[in-house]
C-alpha atoms as a PDB file:
ATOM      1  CA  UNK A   1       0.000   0.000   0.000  1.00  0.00           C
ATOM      2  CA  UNK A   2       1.332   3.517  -0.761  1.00  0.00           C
ATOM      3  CA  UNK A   3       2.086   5.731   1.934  1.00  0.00           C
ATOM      4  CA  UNK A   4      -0.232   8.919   2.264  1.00  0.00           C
ATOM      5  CA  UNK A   5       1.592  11.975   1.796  1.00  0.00           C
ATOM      6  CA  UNK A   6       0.577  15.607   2.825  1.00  0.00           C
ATOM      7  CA  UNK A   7      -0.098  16.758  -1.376  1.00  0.00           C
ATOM      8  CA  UNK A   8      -2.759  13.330  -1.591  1.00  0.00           C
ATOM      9  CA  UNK A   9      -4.781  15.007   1.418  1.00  0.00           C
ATOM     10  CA  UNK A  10      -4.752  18.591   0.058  1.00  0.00           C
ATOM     11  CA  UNK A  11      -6.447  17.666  -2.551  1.00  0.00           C
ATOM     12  CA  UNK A  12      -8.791  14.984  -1.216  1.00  0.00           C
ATOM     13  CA  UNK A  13      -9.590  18.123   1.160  1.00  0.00           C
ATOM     14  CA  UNK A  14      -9.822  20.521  -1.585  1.00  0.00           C
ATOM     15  CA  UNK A  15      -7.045  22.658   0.410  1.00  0.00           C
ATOM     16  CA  UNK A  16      -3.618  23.930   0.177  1.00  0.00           C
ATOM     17  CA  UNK A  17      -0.472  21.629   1.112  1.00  0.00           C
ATOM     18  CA  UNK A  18       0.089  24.748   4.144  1.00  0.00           C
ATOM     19  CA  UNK A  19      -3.245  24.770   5.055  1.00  0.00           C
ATOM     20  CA  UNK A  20      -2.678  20.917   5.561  1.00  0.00           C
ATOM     21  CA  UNK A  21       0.342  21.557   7.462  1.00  0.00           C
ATOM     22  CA  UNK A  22      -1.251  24.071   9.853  1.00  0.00           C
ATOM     23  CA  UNK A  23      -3.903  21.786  10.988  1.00  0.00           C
ATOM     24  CA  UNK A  24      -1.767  19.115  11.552  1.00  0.00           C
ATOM     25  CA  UNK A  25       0.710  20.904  13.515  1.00  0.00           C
ATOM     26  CA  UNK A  26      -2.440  22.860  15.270  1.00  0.00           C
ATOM     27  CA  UNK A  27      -1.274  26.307  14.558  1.00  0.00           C
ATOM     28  CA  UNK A  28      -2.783  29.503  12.840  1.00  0.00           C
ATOM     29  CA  UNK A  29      -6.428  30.303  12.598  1.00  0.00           C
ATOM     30  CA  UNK A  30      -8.152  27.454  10.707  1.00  0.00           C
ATOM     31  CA  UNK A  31     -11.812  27.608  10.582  1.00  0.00           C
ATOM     32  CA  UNK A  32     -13.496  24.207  12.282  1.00  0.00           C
ATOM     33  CA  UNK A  33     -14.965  22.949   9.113  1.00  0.00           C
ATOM     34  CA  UNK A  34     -11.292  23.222   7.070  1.00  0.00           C
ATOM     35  CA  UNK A  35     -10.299  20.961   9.654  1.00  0.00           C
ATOM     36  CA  UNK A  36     -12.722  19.087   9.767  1.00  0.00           C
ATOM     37  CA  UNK A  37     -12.402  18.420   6.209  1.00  0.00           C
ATOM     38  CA  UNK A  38      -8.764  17.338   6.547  1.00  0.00           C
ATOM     39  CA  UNK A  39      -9.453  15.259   9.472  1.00  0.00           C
ATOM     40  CA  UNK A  40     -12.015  13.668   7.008  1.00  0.00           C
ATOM     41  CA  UNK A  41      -9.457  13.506   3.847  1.00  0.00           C
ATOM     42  CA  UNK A  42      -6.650  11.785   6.335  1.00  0.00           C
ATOM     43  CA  UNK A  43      -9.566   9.242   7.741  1.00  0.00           C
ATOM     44  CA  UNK A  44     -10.498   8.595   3.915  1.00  0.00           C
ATOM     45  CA  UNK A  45      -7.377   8.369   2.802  1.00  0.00           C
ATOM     46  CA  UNK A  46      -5.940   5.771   5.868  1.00  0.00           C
END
């Protein structure tokens, strides 16, 4: 299986690689539903 890398859940998320990056390192002001939509891209993705 091929690993997951932070470009494949940008754009299952329909976001930027950075705004990937922010939510995953929980800093900057991301709005709940952007990360909620990552959070969903990373669960979809595995």
């Amino acid at each position: 299986m091929k690993k997951v890398s932070i470009i494949d859940v940008a754009r299952e998320a329909g976001v930027s690689v950075s705004t990937v990056s922010l939510v995953l390192r929980q800093k900057g002001k991301i709005s709940e539903a952007t990360i909620e939509k990552v959070h969903a891209a990373i669960t979809a993705l595995g």
